[in-house]
Protein backbone atom coordinates (compact mmCIF):
# COMPACT_ATOMS: atom_id res chain seq x y z
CA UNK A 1 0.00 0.00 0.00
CA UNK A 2 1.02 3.71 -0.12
CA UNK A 3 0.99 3.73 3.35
CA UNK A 4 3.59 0.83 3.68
CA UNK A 5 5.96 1.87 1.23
CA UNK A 6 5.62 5.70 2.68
CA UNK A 7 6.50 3.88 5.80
CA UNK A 8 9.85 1.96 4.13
CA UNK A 9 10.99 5.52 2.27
CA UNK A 10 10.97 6.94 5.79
CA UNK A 11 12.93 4.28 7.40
CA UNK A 12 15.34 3.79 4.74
CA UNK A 13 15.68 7.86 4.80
CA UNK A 14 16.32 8.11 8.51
CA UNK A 15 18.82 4.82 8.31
CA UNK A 16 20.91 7.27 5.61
CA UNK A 17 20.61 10.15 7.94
CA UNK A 18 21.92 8.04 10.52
CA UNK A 19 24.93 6.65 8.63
CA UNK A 20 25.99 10.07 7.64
CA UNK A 21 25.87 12.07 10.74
CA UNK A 22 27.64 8.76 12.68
CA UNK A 23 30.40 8.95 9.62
CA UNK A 24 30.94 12.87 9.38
CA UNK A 25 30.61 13.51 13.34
CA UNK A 26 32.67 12.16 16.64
CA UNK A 27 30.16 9.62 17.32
CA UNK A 28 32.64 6.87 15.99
CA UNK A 29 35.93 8.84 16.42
CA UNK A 30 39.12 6.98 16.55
CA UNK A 31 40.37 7.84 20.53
CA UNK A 32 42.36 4.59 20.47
CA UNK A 33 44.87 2.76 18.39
CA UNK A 34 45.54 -0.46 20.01
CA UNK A 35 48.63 -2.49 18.25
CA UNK A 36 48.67 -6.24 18.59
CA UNK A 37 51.39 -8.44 17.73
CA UNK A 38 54.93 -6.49 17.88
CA UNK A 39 57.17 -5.52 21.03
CA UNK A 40 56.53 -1.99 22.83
CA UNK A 41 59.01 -0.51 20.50
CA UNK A 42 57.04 -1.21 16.93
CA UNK A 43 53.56 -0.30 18.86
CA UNK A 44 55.12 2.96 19.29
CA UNK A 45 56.15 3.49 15.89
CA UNK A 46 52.77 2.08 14.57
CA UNK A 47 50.66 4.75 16.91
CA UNK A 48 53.43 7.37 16.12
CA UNK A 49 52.35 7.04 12.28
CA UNK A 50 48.51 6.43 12.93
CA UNK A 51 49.12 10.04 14.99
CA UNK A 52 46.71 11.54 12.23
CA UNK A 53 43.96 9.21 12.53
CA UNK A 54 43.30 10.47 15.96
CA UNK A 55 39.65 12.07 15.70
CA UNK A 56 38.46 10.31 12.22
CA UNK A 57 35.23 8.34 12.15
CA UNK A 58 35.98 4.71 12.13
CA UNK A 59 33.41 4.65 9.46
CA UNK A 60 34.99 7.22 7.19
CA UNK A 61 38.36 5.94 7.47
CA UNK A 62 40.51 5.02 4.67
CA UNK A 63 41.58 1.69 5.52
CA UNK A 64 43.55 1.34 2.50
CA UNK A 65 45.62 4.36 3.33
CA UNK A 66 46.41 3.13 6.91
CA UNK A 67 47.05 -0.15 5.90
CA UNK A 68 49.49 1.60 3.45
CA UNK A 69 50.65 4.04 6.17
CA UNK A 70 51.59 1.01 8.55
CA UNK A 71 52.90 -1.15 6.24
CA UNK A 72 55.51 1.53 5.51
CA UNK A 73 56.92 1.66 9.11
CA UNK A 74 60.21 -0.47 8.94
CA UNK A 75 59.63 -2.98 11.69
CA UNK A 76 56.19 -3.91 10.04
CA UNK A 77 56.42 -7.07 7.96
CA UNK A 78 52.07 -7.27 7.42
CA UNK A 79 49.57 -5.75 8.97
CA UNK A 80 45.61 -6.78 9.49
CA UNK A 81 43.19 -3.85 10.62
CA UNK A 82 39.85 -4.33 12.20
CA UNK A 83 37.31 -1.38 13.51
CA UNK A 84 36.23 -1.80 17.42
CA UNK A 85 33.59 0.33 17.94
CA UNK A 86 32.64 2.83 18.95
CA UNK A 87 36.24 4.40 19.34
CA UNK A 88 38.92 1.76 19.04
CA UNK A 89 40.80 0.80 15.78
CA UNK A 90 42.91 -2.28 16.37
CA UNK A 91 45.80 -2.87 14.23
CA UNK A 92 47.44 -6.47 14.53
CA UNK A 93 51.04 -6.63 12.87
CA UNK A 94 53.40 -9.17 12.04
CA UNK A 95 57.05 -7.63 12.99
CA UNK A 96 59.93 -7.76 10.72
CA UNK A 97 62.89 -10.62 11.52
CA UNK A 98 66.19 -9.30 12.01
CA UNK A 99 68.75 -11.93 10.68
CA UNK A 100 72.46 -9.82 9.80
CA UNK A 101 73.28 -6.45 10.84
CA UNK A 102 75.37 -4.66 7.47
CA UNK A 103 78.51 -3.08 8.35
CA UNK A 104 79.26 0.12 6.25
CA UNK A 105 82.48 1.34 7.20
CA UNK A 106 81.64 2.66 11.31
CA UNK A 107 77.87 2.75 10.24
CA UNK A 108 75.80 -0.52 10.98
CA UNK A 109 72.00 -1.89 9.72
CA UNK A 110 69.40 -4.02 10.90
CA UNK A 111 68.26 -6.12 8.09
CA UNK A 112 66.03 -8.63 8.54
CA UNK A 113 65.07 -11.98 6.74
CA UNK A 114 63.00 -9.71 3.14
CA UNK A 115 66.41 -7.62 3.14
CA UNK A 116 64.55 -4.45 4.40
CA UNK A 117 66.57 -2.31 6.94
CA UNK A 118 64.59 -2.42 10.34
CA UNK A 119 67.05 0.45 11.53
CA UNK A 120 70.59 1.48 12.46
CA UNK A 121 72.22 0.60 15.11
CA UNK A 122 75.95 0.45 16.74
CA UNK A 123 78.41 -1.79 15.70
CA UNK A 124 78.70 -3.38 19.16
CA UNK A 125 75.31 -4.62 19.52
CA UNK A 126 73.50 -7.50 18.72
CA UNK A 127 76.53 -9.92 18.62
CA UNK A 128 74.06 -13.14 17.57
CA UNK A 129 73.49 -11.83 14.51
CA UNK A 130 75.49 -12.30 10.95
CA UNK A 131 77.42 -9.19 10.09
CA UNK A 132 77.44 -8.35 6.04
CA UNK A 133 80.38 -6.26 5.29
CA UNK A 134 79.29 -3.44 2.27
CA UNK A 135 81.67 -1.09 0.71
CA UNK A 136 81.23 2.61 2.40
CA UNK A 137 79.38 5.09 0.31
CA UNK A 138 78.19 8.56 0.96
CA UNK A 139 75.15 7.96 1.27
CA UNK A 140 73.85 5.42 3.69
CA UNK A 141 71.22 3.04 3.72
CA UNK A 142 67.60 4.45 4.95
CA UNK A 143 65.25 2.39 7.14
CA UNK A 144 62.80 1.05 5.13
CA UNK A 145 64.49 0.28 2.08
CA UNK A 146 64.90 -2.97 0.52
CA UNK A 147 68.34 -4.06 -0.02
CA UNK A 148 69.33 -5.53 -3.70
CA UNK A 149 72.29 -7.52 -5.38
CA UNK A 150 75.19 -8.95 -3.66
CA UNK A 151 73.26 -7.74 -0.73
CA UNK A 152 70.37 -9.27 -0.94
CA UNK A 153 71.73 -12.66 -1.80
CA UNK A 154 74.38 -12.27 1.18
CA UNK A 155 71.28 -11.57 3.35
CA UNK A 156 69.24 -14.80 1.81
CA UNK A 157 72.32 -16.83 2.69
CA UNK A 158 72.15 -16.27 6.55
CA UNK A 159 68.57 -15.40 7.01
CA UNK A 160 68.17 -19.80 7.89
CA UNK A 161 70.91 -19.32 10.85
CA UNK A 162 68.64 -16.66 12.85
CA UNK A 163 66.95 -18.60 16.05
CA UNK A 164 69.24 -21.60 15.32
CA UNK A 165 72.60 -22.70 17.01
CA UNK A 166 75.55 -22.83 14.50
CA UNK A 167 78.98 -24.11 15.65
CA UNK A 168 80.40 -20.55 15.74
CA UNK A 169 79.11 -17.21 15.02
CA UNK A 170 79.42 -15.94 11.84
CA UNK A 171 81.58 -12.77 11.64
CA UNK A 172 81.40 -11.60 8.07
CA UNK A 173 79.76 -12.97 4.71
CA UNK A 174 81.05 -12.39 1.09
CA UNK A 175 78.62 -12.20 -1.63
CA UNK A 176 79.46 -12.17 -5.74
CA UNK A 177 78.01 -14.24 -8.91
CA UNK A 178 76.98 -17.15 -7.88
CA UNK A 179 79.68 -17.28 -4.71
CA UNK A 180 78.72 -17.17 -0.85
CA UNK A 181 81.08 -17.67 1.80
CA UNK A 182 80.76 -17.45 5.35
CA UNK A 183 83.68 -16.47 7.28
CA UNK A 184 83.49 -17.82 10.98
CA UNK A 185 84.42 -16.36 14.60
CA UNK A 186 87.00 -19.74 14.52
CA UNK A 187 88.84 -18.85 11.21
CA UNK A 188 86.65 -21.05 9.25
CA UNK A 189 85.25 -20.63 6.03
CA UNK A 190 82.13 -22.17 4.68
CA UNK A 191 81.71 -22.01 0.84
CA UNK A 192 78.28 -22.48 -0.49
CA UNK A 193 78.44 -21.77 -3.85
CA UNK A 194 75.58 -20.27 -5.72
CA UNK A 195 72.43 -19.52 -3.54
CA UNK A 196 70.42 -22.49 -4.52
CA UNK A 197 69.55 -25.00 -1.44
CA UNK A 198 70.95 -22.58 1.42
CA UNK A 199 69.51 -24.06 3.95
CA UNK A 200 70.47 -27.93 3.25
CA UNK A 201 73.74 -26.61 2.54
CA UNK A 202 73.81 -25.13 6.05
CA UNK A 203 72.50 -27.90 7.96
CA UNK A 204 74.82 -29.70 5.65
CA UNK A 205 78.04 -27.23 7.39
CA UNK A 206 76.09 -27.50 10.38
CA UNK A 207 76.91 -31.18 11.42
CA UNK A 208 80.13 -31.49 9.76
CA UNK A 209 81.92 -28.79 11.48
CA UNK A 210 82.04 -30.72 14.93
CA UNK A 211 83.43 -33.64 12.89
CA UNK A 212 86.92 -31.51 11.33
CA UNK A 213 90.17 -31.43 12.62
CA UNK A 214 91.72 -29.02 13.91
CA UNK A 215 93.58 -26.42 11.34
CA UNK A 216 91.36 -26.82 8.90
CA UNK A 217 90.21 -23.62 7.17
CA UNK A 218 87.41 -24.24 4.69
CA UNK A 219 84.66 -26.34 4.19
CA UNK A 220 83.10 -26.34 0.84
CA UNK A 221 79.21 -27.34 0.77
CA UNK A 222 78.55 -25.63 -2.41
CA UNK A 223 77.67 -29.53 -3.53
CA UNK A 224 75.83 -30.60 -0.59
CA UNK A 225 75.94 -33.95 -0.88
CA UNK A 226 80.02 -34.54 -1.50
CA UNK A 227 81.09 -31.52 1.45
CA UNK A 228 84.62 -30.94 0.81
CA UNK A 229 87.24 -29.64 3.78
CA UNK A 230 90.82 -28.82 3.70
């Protein structure tokens, strides 16, 4: 009847009216950004770049945009957003890995497992990790970045030793066409050859370092089935 669809125009109407004046005033303003998933130190930098979202309706927010905003912080590896309301937007993140720490003459970098720079740091710190020694340029790396090249391959050929023992740390890595070496706190080298298989070829080095004796200085696992030492 007239009457009933009169009745739906009006409803439908008022819904609209509703939507808008929750999505263009502070009914649903963001007051909160809780971050899920990192340490204290990447929640920080998430809220620090989410700063501007402080006040925007969770209804009228550009996802996309934060998504792109936190995805651009260099500790972030992914990020997942969900709305709370009425005030809370909740942004879960997976952090980046560190695995090597690049040594540029007295400057040193964070990379971690995707070859993005987390961050600088001193040359001092974070003894577990790999260090990757670069030629010194004028310009330095930037966090954020994504390392290519020699780089990146020296970076793929260590990023299976973070969270795992190895019989010694290892103090340097050389990287050139289709040619990785790991140089070793005990004078050891381990060749691995092109950058196919790293991680056999490591648990390969792995077990058969306990087994050499002493005075040896390489062992060659480029082949890892026939390891070579001498």
């Amino acid at each position: 009847s007239a009457r009933a669809l009169l009745l739906a125009f009006a409803l439908l109407a008022g819904a609209v009216l509703a939507y808008v004046a929750a999505r263009e005033t502070s009914m649903f303003a963001v007051r909160e950004v809780r971050v899920e998933g990192g340490s204290d130190r990447v929640a920080a930098e998430v809220r620090r770049a989410l700063a501007g979202t402080t006040g925007e309706s969770l209804l009228a927010l550009d996802m996309g945009r934060v998504r792109s905003e936190v995805a651009a912080v260099p500790t972030v590896a992914a990020v997942r957003l969900d709305r709370a309301f009425p005030h809370t937007l909740i942004v879960r993140v997976v952090p980046e890995q560190p695995v090597a720490v690049i040594r540029q003459g007295a400057r040193a970098y964070v990379v971690s497992a995707r070859g993005r720079v987390v961050g600088s740091t001193r040359p001092g710190l974070l003894p577990g990790l790999a260090r990757i020694w670069t030629p010194h340029t004028g310009a330095g790396l930037r966090p954020g970045e994504t390392v290519t090249g020699d780089l990146r391959s020296a970076v793929r050929a260590v990023s299976p030793l973070a969270g795992r023992r190895f019989p010694s740390r290892v103090v340097s890595v050389e990287a050139g066409e289709d040619a990785l070496t790991l140089h070793l706190r005990s004078g050891l080298e381990v060749r691995l050859g092109d950058t196919s298989e790293v991680a056999l070829k490591l648990l390969v080095a792995r077990r058969v370092i306990p087994l050499l004796r002493p005075g040896a200085r390489y062992l060659d696992v480029s082949v890892p089935e026939r390891p070579v030492a001498g």
